[in-house]
PDB file of N, CA and C in Angstrom:
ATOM      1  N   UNK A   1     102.318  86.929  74.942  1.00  0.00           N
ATOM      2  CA  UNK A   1     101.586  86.702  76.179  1.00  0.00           C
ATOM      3  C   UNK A   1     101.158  88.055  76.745  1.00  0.00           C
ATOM      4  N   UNK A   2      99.748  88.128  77.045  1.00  0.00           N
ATOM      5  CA  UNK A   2      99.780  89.672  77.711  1.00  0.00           C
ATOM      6  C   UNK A   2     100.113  89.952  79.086  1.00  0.00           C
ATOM      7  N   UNK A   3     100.311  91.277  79.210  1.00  0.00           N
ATOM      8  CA  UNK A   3     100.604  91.437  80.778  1.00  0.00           C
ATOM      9  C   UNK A   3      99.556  91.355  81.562  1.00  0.00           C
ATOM     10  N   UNK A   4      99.877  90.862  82.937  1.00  0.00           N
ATOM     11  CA  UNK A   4      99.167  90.092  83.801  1.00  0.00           C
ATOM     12  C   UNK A   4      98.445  91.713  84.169  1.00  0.00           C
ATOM     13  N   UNK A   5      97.046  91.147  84.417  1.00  0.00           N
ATOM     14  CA  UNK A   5      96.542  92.857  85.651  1.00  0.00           C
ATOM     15  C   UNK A   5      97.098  93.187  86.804  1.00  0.00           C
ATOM     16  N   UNK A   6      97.562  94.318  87.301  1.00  0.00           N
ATOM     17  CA  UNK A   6      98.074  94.514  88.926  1.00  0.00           C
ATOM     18  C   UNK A   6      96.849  95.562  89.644  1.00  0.00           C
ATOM     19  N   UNK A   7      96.632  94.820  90.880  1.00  0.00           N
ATOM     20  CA  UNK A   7      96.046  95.686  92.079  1.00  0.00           C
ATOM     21  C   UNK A   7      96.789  95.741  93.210  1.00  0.00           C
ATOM     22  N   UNK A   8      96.427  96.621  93.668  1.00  0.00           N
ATOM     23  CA  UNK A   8      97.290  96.787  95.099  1.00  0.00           C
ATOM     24  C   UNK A   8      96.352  96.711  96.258  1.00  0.00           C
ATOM     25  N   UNK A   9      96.146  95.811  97.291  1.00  0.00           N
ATOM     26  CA  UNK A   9      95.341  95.716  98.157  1.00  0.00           C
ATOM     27  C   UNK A   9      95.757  96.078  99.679  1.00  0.00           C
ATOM     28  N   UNK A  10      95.056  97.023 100.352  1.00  0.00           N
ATOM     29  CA  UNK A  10      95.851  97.128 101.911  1.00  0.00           C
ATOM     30  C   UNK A  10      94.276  96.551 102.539  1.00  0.00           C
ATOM     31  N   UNK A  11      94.331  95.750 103.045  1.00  0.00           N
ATOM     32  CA  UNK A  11      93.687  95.109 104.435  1.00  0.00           C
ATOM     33  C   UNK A  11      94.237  94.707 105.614  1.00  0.00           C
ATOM     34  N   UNK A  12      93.272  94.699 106.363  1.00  0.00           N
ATOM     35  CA  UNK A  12      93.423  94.153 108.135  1.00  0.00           C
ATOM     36  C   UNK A  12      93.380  93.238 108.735  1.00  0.00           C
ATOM     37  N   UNK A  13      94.240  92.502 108.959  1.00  0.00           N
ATOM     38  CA  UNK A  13      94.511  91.527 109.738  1.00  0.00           C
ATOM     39  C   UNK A  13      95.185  91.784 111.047  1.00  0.00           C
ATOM     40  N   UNK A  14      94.843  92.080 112.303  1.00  0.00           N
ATOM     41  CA  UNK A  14      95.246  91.931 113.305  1.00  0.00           C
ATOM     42  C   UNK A  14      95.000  90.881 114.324  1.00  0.00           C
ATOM     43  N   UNK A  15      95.941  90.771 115.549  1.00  0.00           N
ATOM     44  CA  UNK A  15      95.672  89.872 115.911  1.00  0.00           C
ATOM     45  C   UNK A  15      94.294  89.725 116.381  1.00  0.00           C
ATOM     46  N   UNK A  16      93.321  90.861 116.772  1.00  0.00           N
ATOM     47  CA  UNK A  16      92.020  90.726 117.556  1.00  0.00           C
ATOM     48  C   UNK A  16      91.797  90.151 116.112  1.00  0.00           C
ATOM     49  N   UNK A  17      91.171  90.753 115.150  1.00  0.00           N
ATOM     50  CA  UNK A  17      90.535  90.488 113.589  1.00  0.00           C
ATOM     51  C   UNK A  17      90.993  90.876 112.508  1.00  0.00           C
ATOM     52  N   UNK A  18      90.822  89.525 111.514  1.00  0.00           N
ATOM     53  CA  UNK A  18      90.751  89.553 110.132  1.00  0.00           C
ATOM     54  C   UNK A  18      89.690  89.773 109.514  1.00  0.00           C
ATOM     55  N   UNK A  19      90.031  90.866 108.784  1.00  0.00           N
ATOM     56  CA  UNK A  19      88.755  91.517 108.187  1.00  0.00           C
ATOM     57  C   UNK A  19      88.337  90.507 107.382  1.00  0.00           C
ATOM     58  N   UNK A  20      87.088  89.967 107.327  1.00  0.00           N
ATOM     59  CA  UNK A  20      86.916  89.005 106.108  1.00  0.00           C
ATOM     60  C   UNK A  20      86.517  90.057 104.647  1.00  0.00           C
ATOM     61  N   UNK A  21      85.778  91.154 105.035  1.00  0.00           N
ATOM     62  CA  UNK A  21      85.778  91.577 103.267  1.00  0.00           C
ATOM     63  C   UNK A  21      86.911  92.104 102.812  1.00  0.00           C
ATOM     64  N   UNK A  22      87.961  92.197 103.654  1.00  0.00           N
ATOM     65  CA  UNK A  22      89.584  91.961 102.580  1.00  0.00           C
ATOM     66  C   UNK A  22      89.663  90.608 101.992  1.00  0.00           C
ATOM     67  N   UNK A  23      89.504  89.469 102.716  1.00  0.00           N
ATOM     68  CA  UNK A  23      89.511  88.476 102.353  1.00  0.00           C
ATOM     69  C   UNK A  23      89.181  88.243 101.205  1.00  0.00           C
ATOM     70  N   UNK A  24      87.434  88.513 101.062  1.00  0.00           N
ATOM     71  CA  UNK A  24      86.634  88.415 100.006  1.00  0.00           C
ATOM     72  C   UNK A  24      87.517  89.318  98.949  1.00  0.00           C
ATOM     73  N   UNK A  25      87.931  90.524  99.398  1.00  0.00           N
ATOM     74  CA  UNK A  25      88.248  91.141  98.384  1.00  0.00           C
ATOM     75  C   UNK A  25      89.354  90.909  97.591  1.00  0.00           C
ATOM     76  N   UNK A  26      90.475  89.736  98.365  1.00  0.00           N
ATOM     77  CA  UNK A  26      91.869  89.283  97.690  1.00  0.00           C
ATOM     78  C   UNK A  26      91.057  88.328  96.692  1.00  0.00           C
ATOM     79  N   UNK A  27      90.297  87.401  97.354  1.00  0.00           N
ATOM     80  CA  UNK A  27      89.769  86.530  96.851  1.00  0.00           C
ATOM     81  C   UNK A  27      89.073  87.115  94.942  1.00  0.00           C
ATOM     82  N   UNK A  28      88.315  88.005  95.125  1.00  0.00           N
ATOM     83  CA  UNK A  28      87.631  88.605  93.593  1.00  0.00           C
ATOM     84  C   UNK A  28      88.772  88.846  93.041  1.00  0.00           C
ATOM     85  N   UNK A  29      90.033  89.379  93.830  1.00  0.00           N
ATOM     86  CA  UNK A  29      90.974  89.889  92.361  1.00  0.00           C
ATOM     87  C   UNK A  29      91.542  89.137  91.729  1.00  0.00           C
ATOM     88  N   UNK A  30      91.594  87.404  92.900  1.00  0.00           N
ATOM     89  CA  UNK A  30      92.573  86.594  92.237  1.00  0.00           C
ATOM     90  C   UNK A  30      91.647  85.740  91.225  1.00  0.00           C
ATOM     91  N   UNK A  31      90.441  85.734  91.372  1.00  0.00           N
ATOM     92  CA  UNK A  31      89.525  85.170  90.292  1.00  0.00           C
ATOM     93  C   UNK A  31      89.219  86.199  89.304  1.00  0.00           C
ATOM     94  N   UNK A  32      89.778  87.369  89.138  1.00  0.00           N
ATOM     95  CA  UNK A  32      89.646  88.359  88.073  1.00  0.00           C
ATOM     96  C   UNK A  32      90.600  87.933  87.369  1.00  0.00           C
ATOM     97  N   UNK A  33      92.035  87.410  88.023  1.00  0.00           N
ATOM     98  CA  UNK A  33      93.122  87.284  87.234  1.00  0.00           C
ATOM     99  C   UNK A  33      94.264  88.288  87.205  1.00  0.00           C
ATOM    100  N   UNK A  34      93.866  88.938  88.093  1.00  0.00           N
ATOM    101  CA  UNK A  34      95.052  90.062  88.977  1.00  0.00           C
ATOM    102  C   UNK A  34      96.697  89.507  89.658  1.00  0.00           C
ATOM    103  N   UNK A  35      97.107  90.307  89.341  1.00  0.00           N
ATOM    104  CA  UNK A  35      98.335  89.528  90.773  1.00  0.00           C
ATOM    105  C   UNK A  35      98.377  90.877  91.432  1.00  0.00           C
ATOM    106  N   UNK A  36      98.372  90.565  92.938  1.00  0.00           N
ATOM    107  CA  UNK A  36      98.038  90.959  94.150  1.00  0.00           C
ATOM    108  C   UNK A  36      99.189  91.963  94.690  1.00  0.00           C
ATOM    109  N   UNK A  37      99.658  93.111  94.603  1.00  0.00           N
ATOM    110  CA  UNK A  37     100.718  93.777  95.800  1.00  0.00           C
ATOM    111  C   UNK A  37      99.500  94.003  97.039  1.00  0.00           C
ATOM    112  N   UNK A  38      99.945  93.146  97.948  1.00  0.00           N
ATOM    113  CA  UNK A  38      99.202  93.268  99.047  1.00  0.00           C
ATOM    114  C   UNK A  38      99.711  93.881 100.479  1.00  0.00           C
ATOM    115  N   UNK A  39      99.043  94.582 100.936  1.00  0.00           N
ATOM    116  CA  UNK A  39      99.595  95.365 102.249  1.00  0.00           C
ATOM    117  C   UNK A  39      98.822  94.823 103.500  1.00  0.00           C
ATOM    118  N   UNK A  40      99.185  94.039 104.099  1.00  0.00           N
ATOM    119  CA  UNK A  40      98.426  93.529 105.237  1.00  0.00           C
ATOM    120  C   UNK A  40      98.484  94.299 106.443  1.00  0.00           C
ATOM    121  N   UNK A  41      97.779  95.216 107.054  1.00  0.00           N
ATOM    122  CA  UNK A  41      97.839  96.160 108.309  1.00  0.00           C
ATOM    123  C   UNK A  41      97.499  95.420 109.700  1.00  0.00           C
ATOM    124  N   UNK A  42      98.838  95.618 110.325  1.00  0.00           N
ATOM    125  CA  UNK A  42      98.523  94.216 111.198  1.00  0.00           C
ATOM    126  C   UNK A  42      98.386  94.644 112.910  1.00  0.00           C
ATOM    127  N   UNK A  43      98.412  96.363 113.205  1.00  0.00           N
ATOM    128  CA  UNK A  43      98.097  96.921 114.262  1.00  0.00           C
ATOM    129  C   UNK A  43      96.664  97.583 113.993  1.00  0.00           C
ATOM    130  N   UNK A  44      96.067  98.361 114.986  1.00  0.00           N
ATOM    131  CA  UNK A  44      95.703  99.059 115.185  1.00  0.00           C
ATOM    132  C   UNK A  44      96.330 100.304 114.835  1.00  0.00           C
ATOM    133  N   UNK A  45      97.048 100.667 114.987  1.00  0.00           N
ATOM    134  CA  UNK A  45      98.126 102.151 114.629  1.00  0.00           C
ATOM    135  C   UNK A  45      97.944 101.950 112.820  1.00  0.00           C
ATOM    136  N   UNK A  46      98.474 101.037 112.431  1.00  0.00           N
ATOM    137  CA  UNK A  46      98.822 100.945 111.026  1.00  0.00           C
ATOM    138  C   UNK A  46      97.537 100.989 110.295  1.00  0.00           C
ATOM    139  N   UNK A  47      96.061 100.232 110.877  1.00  0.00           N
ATOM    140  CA  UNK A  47      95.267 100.712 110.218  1.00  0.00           C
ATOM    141  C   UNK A  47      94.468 102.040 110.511  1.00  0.00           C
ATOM    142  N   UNK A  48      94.811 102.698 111.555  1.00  0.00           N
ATOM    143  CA  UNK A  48      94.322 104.259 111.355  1.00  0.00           C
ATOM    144  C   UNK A  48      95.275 104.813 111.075  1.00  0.00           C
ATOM    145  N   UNK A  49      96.847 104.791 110.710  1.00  0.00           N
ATOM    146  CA  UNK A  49      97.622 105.901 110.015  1.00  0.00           C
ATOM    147  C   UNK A  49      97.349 105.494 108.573  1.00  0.00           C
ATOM    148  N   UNK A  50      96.924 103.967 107.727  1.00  0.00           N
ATOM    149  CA  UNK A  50      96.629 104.116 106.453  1.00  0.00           C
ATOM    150  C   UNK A  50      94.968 105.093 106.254  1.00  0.00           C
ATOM    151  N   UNK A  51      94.329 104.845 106.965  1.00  0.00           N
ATOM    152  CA  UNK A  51      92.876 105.446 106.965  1.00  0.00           C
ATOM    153  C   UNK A  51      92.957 106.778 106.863  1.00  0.00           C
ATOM    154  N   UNK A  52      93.723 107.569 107.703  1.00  0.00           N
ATOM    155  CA  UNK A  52      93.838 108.857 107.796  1.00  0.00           C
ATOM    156  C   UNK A  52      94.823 109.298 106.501  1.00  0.00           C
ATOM    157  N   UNK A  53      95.668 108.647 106.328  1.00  0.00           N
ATOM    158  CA  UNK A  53      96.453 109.133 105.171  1.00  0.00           C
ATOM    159  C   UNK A  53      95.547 108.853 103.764  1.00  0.00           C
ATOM    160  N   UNK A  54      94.420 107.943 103.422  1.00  0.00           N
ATOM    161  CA  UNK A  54      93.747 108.426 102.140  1.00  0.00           C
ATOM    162  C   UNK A  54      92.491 108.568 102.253  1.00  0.00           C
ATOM    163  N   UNK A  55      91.873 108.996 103.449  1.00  0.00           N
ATOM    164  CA  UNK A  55      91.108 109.743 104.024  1.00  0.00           C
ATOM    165  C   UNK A  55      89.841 109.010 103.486  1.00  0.00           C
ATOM    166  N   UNK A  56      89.856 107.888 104.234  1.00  0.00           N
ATOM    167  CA  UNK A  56      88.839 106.298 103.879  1.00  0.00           C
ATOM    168  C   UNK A  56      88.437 106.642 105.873  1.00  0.00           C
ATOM    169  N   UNK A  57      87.613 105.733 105.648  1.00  0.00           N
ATOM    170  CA  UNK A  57      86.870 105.315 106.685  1.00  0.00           C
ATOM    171  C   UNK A  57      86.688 104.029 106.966  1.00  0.00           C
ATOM    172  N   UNK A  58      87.560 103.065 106.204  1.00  0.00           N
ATOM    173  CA  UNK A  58      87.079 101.321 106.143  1.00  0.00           C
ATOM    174  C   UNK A  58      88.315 100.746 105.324  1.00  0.00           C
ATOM    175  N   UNK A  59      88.308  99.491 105.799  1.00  0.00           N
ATOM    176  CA  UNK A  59      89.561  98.669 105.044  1.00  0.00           C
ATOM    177  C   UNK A  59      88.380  97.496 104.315  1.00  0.00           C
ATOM    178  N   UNK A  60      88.555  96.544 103.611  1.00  0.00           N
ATOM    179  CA  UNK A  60      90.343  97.084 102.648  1.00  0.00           C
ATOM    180  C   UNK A  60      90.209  98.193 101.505  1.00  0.00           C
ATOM    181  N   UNK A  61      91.051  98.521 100.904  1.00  0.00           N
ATOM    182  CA  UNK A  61      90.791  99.642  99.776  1.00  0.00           C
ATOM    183  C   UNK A  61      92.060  98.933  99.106  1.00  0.00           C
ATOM    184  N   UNK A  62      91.217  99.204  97.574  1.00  0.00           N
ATOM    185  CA  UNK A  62      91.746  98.180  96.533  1.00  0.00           C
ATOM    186  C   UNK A  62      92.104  99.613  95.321  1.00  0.00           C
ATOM    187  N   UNK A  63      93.565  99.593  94.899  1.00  0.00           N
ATOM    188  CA  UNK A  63      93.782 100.466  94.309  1.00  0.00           C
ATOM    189  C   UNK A  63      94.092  99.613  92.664  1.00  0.00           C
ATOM    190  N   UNK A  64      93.274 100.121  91.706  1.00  0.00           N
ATOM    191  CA  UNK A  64      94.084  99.267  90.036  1.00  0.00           C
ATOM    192  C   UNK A  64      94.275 100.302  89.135  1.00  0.00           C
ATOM    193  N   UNK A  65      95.480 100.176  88.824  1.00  0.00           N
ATOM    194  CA  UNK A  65      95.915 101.490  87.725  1.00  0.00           C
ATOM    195  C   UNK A  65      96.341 102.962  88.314  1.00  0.00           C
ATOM    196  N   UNK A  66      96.568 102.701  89.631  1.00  0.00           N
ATOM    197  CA  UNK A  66      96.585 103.883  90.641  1.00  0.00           C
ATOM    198  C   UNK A  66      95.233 104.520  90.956  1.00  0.00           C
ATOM    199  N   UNK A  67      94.144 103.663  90.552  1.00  0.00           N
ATOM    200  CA  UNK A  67      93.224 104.686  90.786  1.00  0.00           C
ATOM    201  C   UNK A  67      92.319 104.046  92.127  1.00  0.00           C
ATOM    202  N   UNK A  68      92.078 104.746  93.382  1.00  0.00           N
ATOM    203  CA  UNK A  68      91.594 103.588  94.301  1.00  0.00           C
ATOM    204  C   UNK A  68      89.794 103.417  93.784  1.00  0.00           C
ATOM    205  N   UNK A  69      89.751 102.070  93.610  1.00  0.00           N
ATOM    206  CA  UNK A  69      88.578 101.585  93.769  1.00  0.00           C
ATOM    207  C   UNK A  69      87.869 101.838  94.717  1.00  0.00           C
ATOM    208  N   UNK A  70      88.211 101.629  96.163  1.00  0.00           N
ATOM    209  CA  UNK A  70      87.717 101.639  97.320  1.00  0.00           C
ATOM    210  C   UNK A  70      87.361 100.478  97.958  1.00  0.00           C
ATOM    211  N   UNK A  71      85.944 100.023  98.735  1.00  0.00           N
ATOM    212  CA  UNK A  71      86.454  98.786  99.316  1.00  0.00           C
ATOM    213  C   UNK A  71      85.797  97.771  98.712  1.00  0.00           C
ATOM    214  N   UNK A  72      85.366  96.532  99.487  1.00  0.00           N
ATOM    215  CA  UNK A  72      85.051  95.063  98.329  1.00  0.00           C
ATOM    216  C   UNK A  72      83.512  95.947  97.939  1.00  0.00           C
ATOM    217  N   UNK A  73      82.876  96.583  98.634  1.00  0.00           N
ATOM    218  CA  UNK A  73      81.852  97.013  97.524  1.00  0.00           C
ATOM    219  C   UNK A  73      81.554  97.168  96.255  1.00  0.00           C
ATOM    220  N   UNK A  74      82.904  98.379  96.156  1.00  0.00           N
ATOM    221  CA  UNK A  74      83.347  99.413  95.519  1.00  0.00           C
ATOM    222  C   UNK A  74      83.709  97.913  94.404  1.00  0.00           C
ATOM    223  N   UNK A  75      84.486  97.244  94.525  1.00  0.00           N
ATOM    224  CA  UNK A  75      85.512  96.369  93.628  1.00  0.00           C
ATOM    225  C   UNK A  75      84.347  95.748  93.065  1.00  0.00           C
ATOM    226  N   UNK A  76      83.291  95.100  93.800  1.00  0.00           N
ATOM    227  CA  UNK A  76      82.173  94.458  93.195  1.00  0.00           C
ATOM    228  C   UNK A  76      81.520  95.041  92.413  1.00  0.00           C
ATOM    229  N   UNK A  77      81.096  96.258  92.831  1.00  0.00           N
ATOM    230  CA  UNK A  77      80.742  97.328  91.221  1.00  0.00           C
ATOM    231  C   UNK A  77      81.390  97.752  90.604  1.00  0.00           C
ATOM    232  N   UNK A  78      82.863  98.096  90.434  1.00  0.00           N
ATOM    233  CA  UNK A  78      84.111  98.103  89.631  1.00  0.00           C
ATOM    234  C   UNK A  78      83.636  97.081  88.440  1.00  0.00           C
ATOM    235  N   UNK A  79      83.965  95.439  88.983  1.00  0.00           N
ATOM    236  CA  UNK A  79      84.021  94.631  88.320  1.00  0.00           C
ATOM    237  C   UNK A  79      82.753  94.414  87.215  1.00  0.00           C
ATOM    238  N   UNK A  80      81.079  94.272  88.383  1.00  0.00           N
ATOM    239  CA  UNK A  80      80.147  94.586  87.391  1.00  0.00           C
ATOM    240  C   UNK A  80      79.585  95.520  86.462  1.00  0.00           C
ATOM    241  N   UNK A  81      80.490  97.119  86.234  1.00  0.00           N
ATOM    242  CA  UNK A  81      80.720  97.608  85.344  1.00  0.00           C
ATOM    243  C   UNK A  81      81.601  97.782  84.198  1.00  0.00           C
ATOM    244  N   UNK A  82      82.696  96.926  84.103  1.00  0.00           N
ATOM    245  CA  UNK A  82      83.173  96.143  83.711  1.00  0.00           C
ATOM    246  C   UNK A  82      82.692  95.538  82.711  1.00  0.00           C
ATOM    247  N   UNK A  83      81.728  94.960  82.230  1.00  0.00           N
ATOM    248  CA  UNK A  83      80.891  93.726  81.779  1.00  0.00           C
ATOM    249  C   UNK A  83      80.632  94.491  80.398  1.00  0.00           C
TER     250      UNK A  83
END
């Protein structure tokens, strides 16, 4: 059986808003066939101390193989280069 793919996803969900292109973006990995370590940032604080610590400007950021993709853009052209 082969090993399953792993990504690691940090998105935002706070109580004001849920980011929907994290959403979208859990959503592509689990139809890629990924299993998910997911980091849900659920203040304000938590998503500008992750922002500032990998020096992004936007959630979510999707890391596979340690290498960050970046956000559902990024994953959408990830994937369609891929092909």
């Amino acid at each position: 059986m082969p090993a399953k793919l792993r990504a690691v996803l940090y998105r935002m969900a706070t109580p004001e808003l849920t980011c929907p292109f994290g959403l979208r973006a859990k959503e592509l990995l689990v139809s890629k066939g990924f299993l998910i370590e997911e980091h849900v940032l659920v203040t304000r604080a938590e998503v500008d101390a992750f922002k500032r610590a990998h020096a992004v400007e936007t959630t979510p950021q999707t890391f596979i193989d340690g290498r960050r993709i970046g956000g559902y853009d990024d994953l959408v052209a990830y994937f369609r280069s891929e092909r």
